[in-house]
C-alpha atoms as a PDB file:
ATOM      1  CA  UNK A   1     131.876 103.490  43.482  1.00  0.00           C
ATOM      2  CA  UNK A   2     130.967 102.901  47.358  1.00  0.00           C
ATOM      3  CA  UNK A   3     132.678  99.005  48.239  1.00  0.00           C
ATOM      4  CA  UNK A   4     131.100  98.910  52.054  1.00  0.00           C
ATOM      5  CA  UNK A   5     129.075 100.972  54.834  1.00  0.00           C
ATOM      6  CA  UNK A   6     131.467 101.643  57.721  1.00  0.00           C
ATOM      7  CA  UNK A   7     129.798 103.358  60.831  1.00  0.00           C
ATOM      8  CA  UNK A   8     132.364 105.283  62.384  1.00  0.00           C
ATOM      9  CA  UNK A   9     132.587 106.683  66.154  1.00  0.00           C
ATOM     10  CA  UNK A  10     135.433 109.118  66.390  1.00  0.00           C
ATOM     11  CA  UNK A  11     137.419 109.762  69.420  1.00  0.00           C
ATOM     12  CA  UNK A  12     135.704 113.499  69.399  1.00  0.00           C
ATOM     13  CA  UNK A  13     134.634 116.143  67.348  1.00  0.00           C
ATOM     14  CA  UNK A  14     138.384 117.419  66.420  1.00  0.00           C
ATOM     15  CA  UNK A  15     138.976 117.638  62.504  1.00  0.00           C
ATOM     16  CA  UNK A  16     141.902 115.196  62.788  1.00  0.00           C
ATOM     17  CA  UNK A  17     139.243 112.374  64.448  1.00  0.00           C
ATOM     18  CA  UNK A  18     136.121 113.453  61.967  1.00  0.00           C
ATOM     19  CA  UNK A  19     136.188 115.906  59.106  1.00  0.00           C
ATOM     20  CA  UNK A  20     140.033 114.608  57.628  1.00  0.00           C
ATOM     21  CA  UNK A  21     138.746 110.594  58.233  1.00  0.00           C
ATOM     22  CA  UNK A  22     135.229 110.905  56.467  1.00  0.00           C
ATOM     23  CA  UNK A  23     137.855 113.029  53.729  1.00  0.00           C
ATOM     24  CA  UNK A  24     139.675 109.924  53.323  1.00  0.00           C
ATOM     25  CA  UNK A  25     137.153 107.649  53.113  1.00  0.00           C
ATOM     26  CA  UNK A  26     135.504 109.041  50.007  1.00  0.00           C
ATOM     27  CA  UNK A  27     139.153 109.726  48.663  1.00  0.00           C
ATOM     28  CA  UNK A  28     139.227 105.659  49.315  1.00  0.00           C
ATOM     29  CA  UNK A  29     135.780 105.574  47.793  1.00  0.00           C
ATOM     30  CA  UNK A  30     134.102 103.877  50.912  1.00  0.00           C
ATOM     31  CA  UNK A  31     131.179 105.060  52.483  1.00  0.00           C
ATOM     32  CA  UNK A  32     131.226 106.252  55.982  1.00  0.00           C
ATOM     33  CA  UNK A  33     128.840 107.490  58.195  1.00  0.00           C
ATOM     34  CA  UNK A  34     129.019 109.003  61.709  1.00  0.00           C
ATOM     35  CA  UNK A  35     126.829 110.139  64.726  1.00  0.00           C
ATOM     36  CA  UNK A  36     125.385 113.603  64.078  1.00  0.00           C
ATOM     37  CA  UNK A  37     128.173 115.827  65.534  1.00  0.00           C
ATOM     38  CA  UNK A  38     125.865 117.540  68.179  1.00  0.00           C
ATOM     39  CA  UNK A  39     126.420 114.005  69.933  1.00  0.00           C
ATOM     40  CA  UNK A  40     130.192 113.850  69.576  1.00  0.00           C
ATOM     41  CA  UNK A  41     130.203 116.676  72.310  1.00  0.00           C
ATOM     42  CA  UNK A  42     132.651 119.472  72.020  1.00  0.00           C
ATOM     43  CA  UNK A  43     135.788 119.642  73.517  1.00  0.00           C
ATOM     44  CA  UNK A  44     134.968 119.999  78.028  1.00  0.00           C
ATOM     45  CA  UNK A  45     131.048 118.720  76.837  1.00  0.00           C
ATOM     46  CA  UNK A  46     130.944 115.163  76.961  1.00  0.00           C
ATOM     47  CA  UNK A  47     129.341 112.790  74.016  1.00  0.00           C
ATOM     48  CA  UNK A  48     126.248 111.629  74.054  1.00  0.00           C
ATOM     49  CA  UNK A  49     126.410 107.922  75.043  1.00  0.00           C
ATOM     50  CA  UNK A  50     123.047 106.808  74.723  1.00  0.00           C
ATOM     51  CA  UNK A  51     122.238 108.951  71.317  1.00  0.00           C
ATOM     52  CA  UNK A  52     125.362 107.020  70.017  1.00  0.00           C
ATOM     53  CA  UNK A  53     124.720 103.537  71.024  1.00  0.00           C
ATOM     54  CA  UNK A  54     120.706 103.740  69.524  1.00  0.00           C
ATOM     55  CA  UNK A  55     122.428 105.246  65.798  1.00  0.00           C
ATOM     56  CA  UNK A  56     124.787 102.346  66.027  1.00  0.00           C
ATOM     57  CA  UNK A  57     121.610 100.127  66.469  1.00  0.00           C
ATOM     58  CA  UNK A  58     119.458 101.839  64.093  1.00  0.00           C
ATOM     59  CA  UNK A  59     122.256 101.675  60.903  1.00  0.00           C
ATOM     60  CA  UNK A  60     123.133  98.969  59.113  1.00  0.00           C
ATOM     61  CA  UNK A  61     126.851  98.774  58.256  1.00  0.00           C
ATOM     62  CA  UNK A  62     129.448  96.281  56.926  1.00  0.00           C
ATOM     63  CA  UNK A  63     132.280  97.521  59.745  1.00  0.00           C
ATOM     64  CA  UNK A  64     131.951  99.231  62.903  1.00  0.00           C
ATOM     65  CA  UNK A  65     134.825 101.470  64.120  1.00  0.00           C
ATOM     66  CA  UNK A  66     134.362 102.793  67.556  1.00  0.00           C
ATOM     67  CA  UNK A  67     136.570 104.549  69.761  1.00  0.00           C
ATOM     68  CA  UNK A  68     136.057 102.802  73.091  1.00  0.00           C
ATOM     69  CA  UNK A  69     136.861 106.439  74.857  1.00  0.00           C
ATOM     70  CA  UNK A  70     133.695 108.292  72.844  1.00  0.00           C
ATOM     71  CA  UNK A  71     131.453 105.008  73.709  1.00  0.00           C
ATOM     72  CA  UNK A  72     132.353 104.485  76.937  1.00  0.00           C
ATOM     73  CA  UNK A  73     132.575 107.893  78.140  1.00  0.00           C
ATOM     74  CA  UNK A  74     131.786 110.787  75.548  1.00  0.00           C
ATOM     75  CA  UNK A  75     135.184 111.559  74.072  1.00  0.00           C
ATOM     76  CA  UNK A  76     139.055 111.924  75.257  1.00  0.00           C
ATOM     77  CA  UNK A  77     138.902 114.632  77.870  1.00  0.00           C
ATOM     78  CA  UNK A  78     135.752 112.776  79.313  1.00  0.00           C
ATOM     79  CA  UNK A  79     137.604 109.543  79.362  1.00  0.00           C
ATOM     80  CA  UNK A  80     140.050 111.398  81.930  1.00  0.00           C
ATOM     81  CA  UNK A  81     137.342 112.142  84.311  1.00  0.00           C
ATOM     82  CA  UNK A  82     135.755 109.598  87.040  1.00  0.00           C
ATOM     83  CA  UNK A  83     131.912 110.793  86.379  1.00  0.00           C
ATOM     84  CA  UNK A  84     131.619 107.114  85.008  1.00  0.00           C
ATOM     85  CA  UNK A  85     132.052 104.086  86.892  1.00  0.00           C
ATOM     86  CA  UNK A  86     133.820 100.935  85.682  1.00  0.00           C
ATOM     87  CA  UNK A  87     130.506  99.151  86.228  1.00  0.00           C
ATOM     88  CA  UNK A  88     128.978 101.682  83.819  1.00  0.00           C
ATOM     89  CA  UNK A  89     131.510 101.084  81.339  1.00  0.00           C
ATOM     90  CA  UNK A  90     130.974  97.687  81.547  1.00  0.00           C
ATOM     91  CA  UNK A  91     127.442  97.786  81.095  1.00  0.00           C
ATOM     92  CA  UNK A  92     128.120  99.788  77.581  1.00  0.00           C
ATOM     93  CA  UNK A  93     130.684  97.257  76.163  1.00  0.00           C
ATOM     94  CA  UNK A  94     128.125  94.498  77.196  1.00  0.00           C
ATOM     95  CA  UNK A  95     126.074  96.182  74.655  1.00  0.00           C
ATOM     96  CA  UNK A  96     128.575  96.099  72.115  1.00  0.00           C
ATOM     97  CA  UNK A  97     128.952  92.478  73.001  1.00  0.00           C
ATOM     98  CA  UNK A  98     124.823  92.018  71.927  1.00  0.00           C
ATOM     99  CA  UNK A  99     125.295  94.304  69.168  1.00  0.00           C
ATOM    100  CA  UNK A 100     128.001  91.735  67.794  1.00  0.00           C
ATOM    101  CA  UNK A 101     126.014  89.059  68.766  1.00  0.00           C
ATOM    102  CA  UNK A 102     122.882  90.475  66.264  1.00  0.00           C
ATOM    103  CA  UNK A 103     125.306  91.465  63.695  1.00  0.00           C
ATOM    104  CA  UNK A 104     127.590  88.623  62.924  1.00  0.00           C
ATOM    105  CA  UNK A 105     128.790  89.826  59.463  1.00  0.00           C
ATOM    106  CA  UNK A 106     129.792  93.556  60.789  1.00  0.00           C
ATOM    107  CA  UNK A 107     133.526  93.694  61.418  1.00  0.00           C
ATOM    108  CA  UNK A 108     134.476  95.462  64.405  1.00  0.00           C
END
C-alpha cells in the first residue's frame, strides 16, 4: 500500500537519477511522481525550468525532493555552463522559498 506522495526532481534524465529511483520507490511501496521526462532535457539539452517549477505547483505531495542543479539550471551538464546568472538562480530558489511558505506540511 502507497504511505506518502513524494514529487521527485531528478538530477537528469539518466536511469541511475530516474528509472532505478521511481524502481525503488514502489519496491519501498511509496508513491513517486516526476516531471514528464520531455522536461528533464536530455543529456547537452537543458531541463525545462519553468515546465518544472508550474508541475511542482500544480501537485500535491507529502515530500518534495529536488535536485537544486535540474531546478536551478536544467540538469548536471547545464549546471556547468554560465547561460544562467546567479541572480536567476536566485530568483528560482525564492520560489521554492514561497512554495514552502504555501505548503507547510511538505518536507523538503
Amino acid at each position: 500500500m502507497k504511505n506518502n506522495k513524494i514529487l521527485y526532481v531528478p538530477l537528469d534524465d539518466r536511469p541511475v537519477n530516474l528509472m532505478i529511483v521511481k524502481q525503488l520507490a514502489n519496491l519501498a511501496e511509496l508513491e513517486i511522481k516526476t516531471p514528464i521526462k520531455e522536461d528533464l532535457g536530455c543529456f547537452l539539452k537543458e531541463g525545462n525550468v519553468n515546465s518544472i517549477k508550474k508541475w511542482i505547483n500544480t501537485e500535491k505531495c507529502d515530500s518534495l525532493i529536488i535536485s537544486l542543479d535540474m531546478l536551478l539550471y536544467g540538469g548536471l551538464i547545464a549546471s556547468r555552463t554560465d547561460k544562467r546568472s546567479v541572480e536567476e538562480a536566485m530568483d528560482i530558489l525564492k520560489f521554492l522559498k514561497a512554495y514552502k511558505k504555501e505548503n507547510r506540511d511538505t518536507k523538503i
